[in-house]
Protein backbone atom coordinates (compact mmCIF):
# COMPACT_ATOMS: atom_id res chain seq x y z
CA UNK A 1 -29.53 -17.66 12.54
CA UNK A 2 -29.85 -17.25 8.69
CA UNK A 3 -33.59 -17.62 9.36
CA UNK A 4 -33.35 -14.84 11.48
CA UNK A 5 -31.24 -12.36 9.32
CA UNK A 6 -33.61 -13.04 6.58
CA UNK A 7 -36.87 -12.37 8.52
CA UNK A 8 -35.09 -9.05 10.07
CA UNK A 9 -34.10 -7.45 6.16
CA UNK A 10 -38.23 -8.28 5.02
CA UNK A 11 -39.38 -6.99 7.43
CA UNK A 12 -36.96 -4.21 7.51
CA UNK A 13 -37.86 -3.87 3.74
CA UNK A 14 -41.46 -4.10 4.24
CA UNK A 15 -41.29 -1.35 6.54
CA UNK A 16 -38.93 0.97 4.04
CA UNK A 17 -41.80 0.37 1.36
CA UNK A 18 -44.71 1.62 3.82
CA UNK A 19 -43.87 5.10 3.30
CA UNK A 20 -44.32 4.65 -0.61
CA UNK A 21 -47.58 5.12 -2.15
CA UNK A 22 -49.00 7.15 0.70
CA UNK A 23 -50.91 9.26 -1.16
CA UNK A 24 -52.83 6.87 -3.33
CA UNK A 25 -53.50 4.49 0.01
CA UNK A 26 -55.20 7.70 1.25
CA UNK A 27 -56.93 7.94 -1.41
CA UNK A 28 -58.28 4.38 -1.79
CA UNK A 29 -58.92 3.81 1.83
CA UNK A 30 -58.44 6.92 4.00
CA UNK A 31 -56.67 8.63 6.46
CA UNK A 32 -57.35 5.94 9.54
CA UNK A 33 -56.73 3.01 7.37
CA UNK A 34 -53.12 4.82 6.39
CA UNK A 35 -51.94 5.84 9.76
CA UNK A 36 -52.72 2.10 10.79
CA UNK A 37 -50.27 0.25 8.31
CA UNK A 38 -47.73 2.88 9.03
CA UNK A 39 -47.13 2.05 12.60
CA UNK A 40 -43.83 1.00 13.99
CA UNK A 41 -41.56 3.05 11.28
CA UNK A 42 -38.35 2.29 10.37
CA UNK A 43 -36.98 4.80 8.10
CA UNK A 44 -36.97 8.73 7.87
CA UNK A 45 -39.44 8.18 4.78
CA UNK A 46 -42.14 6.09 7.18
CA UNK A 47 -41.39 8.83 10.16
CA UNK A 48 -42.28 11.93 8.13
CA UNK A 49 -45.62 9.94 6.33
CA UNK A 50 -46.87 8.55 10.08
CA UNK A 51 -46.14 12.13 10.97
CA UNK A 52 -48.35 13.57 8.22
CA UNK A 53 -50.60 11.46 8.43
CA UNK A 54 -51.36 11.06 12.00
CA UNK A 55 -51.78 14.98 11.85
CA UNK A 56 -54.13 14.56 9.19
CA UNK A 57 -55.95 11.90 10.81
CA UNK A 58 -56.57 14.52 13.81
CA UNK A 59 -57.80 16.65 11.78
CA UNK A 60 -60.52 14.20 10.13
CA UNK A 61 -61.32 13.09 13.71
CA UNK A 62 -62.16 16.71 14.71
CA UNK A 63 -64.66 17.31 11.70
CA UNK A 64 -66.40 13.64 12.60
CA UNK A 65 -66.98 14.65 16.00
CA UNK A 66 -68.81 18.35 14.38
CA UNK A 67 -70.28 16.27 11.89
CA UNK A 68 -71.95 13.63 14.60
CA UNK A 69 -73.05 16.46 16.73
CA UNK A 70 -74.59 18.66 13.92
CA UNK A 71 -71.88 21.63 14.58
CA UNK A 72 -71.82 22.56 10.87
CA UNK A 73 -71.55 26.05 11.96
CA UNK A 74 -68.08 27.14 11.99
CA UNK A 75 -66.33 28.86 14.61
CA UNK A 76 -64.31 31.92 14.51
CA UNK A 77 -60.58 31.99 14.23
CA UNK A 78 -59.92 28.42 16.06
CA UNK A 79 -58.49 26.16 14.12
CA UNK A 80 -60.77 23.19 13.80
CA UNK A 81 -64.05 25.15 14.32
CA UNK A 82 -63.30 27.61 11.41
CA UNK A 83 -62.80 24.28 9.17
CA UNK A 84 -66.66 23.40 6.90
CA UNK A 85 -68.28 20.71 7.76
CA UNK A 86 -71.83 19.56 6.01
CA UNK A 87 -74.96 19.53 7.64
CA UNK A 88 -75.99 15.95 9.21
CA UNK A 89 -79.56 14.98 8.81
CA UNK A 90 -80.00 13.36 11.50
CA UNK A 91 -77.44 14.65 14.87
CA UNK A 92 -76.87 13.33 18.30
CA UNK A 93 -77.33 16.22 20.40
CA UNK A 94 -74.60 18.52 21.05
CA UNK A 95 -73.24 18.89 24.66
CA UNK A 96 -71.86 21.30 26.49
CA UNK A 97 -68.20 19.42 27.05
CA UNK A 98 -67.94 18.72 23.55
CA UNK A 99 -65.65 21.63 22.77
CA UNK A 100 -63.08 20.69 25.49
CA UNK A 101 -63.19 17.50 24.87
CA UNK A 102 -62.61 18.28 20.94
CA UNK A 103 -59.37 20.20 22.04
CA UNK A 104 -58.14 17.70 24.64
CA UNK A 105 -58.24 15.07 22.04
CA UNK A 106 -56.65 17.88 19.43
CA UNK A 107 -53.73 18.13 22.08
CA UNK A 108 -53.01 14.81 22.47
CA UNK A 109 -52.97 13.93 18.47
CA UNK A 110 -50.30 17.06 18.23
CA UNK A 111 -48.19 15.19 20.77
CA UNK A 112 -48.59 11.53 18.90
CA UNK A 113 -48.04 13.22 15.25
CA UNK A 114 -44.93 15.59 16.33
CA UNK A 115 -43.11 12.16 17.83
CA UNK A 116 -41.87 10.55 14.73
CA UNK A 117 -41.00 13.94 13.60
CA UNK A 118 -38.87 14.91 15.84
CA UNK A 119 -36.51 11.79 15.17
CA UNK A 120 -36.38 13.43 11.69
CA UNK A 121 -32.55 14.65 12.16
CA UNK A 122 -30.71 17.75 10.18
CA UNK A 123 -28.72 13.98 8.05
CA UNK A 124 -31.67 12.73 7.23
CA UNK A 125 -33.14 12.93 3.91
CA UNK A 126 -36.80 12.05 4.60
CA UNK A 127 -39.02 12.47 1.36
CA UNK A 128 -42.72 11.89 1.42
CA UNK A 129 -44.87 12.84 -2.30
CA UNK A 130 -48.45 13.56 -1.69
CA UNK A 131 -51.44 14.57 -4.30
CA UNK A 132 -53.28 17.25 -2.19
CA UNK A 133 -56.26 15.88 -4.17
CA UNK A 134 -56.21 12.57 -3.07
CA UNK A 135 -56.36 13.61 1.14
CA UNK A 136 -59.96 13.26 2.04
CA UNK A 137 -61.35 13.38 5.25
CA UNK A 138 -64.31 11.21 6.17
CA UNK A 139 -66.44 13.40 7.84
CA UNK A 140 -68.86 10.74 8.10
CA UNK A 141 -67.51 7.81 8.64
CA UNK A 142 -69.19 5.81 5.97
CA UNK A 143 -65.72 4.70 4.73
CA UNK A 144 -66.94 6.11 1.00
CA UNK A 145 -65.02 9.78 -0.12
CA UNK A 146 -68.14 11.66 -0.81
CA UNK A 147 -67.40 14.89 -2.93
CA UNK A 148 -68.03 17.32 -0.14
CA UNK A 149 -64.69 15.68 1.89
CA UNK A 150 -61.74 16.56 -0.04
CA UNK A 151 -59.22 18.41 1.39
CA UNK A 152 -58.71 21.37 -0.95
CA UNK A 153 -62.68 22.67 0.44
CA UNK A 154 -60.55 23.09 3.79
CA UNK A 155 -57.15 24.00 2.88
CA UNK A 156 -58.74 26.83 1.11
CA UNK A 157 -60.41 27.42 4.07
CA UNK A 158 -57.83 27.57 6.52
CA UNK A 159 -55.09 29.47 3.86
CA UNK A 160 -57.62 31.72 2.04
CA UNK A 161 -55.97 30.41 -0.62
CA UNK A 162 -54.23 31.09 -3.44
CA UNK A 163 -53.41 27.97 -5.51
CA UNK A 164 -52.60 28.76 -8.33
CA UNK A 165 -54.42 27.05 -11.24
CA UNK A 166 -57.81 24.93 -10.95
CA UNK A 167 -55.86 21.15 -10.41
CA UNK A 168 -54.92 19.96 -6.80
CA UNK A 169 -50.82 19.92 -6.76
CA UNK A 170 -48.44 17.33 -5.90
CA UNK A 171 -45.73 18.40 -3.05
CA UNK A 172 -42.81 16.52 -2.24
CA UNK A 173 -42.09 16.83 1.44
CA UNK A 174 -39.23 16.30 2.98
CA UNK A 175 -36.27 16.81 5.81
CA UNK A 176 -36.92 20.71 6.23
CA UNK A 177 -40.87 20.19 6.17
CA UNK A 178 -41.08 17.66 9.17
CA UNK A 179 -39.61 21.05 11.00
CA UNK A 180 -42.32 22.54 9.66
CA UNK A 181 -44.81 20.29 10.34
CA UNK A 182 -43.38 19.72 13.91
CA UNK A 183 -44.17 23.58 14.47
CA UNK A 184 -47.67 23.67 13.31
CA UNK A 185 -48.33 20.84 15.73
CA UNK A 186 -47.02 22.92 18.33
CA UNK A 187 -49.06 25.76 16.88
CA UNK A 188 -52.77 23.81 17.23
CA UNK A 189 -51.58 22.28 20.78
CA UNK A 190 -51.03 26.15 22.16
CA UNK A 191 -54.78 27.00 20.58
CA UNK A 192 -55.85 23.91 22.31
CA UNK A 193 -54.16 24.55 25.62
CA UNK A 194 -55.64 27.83 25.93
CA UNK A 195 -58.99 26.60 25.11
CA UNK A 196 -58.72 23.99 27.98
CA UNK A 197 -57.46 27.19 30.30
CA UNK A 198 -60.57 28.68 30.01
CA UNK A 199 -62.65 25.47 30.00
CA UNK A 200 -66.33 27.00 28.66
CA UNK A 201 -68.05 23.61 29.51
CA UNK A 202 -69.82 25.23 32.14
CA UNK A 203 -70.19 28.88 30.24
CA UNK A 204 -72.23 26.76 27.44
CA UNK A 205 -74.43 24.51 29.74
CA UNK A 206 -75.20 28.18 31.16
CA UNK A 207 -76.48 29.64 28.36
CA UNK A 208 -78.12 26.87 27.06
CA UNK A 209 -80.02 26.07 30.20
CA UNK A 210 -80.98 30.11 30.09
CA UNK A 211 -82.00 29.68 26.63
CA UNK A 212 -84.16 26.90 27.32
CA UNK A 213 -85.78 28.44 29.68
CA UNK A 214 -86.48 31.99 27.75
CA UNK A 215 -88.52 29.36 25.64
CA UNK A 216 -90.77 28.17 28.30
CA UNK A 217 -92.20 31.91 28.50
CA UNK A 218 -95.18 32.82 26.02
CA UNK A 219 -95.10 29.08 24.84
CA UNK A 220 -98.53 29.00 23.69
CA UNK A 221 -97.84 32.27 21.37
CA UNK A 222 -96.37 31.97 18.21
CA UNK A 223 -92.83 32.69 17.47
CA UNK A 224 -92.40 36.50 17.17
CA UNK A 225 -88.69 37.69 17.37
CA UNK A 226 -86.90 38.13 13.98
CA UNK A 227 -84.09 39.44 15.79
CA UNK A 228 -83.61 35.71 18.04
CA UNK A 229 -84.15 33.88 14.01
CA UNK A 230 -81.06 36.43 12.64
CA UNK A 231 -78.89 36.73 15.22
CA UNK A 232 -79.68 34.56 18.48
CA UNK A 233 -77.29 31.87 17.55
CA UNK A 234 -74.57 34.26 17.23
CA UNK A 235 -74.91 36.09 20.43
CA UNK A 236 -74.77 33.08 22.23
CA UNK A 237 -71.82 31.98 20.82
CA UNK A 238 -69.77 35.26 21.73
CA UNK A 239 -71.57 34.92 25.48
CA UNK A 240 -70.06 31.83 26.01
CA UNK A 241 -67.07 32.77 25.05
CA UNK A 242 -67.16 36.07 26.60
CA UNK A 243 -68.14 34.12 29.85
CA UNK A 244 -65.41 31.47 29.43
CA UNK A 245 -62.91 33.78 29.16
CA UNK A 246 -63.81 35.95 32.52
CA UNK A 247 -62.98 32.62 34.64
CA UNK A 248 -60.13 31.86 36.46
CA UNK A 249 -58.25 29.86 33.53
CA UNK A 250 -55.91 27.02 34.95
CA UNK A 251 -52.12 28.57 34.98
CA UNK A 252 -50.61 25.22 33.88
CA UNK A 253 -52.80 25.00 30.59
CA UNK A 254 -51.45 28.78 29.70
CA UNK A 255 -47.61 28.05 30.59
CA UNK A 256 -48.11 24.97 29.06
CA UNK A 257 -49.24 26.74 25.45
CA UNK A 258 -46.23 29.39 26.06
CA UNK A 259 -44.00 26.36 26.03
CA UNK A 260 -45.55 25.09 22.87
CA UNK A 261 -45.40 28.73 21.20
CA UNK A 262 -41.81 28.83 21.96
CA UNK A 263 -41.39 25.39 20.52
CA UNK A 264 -43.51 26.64 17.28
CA UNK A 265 -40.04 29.01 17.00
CA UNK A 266 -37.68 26.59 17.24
CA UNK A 267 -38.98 24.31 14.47
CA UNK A 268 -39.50 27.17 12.80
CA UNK A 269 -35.75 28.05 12.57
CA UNK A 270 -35.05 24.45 12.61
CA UNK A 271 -37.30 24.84 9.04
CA UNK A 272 -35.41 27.86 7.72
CA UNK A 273 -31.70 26.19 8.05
CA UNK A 274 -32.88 22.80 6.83
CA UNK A 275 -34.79 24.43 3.87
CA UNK A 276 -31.85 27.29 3.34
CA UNK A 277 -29.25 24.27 2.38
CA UNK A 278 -31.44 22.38 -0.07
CA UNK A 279 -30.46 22.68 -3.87
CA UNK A 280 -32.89 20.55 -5.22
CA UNK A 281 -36.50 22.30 -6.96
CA UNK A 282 -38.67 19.91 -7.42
CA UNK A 283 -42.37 19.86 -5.64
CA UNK A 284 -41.62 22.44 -2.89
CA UNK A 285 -44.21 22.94 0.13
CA UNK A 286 -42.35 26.51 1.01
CA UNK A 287 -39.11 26.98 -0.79
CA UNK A 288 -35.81 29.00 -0.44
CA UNK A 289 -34.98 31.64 -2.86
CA UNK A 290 -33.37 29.45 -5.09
CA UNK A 291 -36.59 27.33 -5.54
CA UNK A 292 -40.37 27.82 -6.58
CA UNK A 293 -43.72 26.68 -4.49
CA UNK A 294 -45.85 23.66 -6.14
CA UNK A 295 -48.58 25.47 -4.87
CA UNK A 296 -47.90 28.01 -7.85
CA UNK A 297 -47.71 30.67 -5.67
CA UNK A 298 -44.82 34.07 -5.77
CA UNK A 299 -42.71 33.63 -2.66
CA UNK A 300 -40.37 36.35 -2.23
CA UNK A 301 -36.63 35.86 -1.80
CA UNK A 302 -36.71 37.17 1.62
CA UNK A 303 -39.43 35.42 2.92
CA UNK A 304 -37.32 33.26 5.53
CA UNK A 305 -35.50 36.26 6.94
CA UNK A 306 -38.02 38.09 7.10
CA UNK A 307 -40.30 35.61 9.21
CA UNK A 308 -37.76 35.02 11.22
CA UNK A 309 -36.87 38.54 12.36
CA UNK A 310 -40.99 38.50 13.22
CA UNK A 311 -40.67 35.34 15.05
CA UNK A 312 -37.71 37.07 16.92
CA UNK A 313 -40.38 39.80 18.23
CA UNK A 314 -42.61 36.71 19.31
CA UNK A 315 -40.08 35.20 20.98
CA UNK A 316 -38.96 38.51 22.97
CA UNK A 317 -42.39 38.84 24.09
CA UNK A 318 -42.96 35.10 25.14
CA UNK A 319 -39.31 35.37 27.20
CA UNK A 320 -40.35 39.01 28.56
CA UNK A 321 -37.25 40.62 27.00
CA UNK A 322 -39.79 43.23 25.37
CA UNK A 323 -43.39 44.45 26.71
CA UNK A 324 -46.46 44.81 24.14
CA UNK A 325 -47.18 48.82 24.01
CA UNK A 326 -50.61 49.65 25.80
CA UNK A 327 -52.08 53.08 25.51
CA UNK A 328 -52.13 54.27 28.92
CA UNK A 329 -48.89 53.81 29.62
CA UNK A 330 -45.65 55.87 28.26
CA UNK A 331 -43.15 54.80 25.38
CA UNK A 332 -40.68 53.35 28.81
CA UNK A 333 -43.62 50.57 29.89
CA UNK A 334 -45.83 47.91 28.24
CA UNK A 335 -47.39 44.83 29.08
CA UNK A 336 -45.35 41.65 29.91
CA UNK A 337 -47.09 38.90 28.00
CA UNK A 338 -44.63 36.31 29.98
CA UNK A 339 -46.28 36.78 32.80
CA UNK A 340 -50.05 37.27 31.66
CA UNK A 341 -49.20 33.41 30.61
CA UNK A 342 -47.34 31.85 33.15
CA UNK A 343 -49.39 33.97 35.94
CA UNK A 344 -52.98 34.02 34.68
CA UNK A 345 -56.12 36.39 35.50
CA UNK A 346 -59.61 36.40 34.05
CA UNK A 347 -59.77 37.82 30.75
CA UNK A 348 -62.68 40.53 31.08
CA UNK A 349 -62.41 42.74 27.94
CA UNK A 350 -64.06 45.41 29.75
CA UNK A 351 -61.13 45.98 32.47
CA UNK A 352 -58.56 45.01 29.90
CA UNK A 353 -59.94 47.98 27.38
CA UNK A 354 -59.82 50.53 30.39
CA UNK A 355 -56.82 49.34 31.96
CA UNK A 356 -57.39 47.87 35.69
CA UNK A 357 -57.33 43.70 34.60
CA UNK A 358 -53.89 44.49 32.87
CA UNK A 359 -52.13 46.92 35.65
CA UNK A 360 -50.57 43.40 37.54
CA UNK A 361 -48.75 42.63 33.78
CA UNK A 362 -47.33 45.99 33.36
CA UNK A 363 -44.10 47.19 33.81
CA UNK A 364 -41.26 49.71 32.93
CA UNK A 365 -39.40 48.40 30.22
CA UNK A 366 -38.35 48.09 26.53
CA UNK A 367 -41.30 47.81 24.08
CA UNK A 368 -41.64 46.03 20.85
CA UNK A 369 -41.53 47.75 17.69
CA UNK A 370 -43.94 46.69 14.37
CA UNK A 371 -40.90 47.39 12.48
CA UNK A 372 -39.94 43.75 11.40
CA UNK A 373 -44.03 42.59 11.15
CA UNK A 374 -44.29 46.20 8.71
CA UNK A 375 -41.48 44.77 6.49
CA UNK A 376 -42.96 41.76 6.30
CA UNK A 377 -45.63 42.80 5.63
CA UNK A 378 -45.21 45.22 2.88
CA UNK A 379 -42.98 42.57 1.56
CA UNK A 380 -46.13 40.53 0.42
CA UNK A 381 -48.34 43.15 -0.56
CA UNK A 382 -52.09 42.29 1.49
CA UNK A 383 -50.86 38.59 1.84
CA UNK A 384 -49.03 38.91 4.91
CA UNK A 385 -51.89 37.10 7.35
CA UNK A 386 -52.28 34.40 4.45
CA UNK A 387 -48.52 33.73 4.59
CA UNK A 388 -48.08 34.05 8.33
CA UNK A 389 -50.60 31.13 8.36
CA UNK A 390 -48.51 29.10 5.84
CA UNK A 391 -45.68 29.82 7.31
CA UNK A 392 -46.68 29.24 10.82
């Protein structure tokens, strides 16, 4: 029995000291390495740093799948494709189900990183320090951190950003920021369900296979066409997407990233009361009014009210309480977004522009007003998209 009490508070304290040194374990042996001797937590500490982690770690397995595949390009406004990756010298060739298959994966990560977060409670008083400089992703899994993988390269890439000064800072994370964290996962696993609605596996093999075959004409001449060399790659790439998104999409991938958008608002307000009672300033990821930002950066003292009133708006429009003003219509009418997502059509830019592929979604009704985004943003002064994506 004593045996047994013994072996319970090591391990139990072996467990409590997993969470500490996270950062520098990172650092000397990376992000899969990490997530692996954090398994099995036992304390709000080891929750928020699988959390973190694990979210990182999905992250890092995104870029090695771009890397492997030579898809250095990057990709618009989605969230993994927009992220640099370098060129590989030598890439397996790049299918056309890589994308969904990228996003699937992306989905299922959100689900496995949000899960020891959300048995963060409102008691708890989780705390997890992390240098941003020692976070590298190992975009080619050679197990070495080679310069080009650090993560500042790609959080200035995804914030714009702004940190202030030229060294990496330290944050201190804690109760209020697994909230936050627990809505950005919902935020990438809405982008990823939507993807997977429109499914462009097939849109891609098309043109591929058409551009493949384009090539078999004049093959004996020599290349001639500046315009293919400056700008072929990019018109396929809006094609496909512009083909994808004129399918059918699947109605339970689109309900299924309303749900998640909805969820993004909860942990956001979740965030907002947990961070609102804190009275502590030291190494703050987004603080209250009473605080200051590691990151160096000016955050206004209504920043959290101010969010949330525009959050409020998103939420009216995901619940159908408001409509989204269309020009055809009068000031009484708009378009319900509710049901554009929980009873899907083909998204053909064409009909949507002129009017007839959004006449099923609209309906008499009270419309939204940019009042509360307007405040916001003038608030921040040309920073407003930088902070909506910090703030999530």
């Amino acid at each position: 029995m004593l045996r047994s009490i013994v072996t319970a508070v090591l391990l139990f304290g072996a467990a409590a000291a997993s969470a500490q040194g996270v950062s520098d374990r990172i650092a000397r042996t990376g992000l899969a390495a990490t997530a692996d001797s954090l398994k099995q937590p036992a304390s709000a500490d080891d929750r928020l740093a699988l959390g973190g982690v694990l979210f990182l770690r999905a992250i890092e397995k995104t870029l090695q799948t771009r890397w492997r595949h030579g898809m250095s390009r990057t990709g618009g406004f989605l969230p993994v494709l927009r992220l640099p990756v370098p060129d590989n010298p030598a890439p397996e060739p790049f299918r056309p189900e890589l994308i969904a298959g990228i996003f699937a994966t992306l989905v299922d990560d959100m689900t496995a990183a949000r899960a020891p977060l959300d048995q963060i409670g409102d008691a708890d008083d989780a705390s997890l320090t992390l240098a941003l400089g020692d976070i590298w992703f190992d975009v080619n899994m050679n197990g070495k951190h080679d310069p080009q993988e650090s993560l500042m390269p790609h959080f200035t890439a995804t914030l714009g950003l702004f940190v202030a000064g030229e060294t990496a800072p330290t944050i201190r994370f804690d109760t209020a920021d697994a909230a936050w964290l627990s809505a950005y996962t919902h935020l990438i696993a809405g982008l990823g369900e939507l993807v997977l609605a429109f499914d462009p596996t097939d849109q891609i093999r098309r043109v591929m296979d058409t551009g493949r075959a384009m090539d078999e004409f004049g093959a004996d001449t020599p290349y001639a066409s500046g315009y293919d060399m400056m700008l072929g790659t990019e018109i396929d790439m809006v094609a496909m997407a512009y083909f994808a998104l004129r399918q059918q999409p699947d109605p339970a991938r689109t309900r299924a990233a309303r749900d998640h958008a909805l969820a993004m608002i909860r942990d956001n307000r979740r965030f907002w009361t947990r961070v609102e009672a804190e009275t502590d300033n030291f190494a703050e990821w987004i603080p209250n009014a009473r605080q200051t930002s590691a990151l160096g950066v000016p955050v206004p003292p209504d920043t959290g009210p101010r969010w949330l009133a525009v959050l409020s708006d998103a939420e009216d429009l995901l619940e159908g309480r408001k409509l989204i003003p269309y020009w055809r219509v009068r000031s009484g009418a708009g378009i319900n977004l509710m049901r554009v997502l929980t009873d899907p059509g083909p998204v053909d830019l064409a009909e949507w522009v002129q009017g007839v592929g959004l006449l099923p979604y609209i309906e008499d009704g009270p419309r939204i007003s940019p009042e509360n985004w307007w405040l916001f943003r003038d608030m921040l002064r040309g920073d407003a998209a930088l902070f909506a994506i910090w703030l999530n």
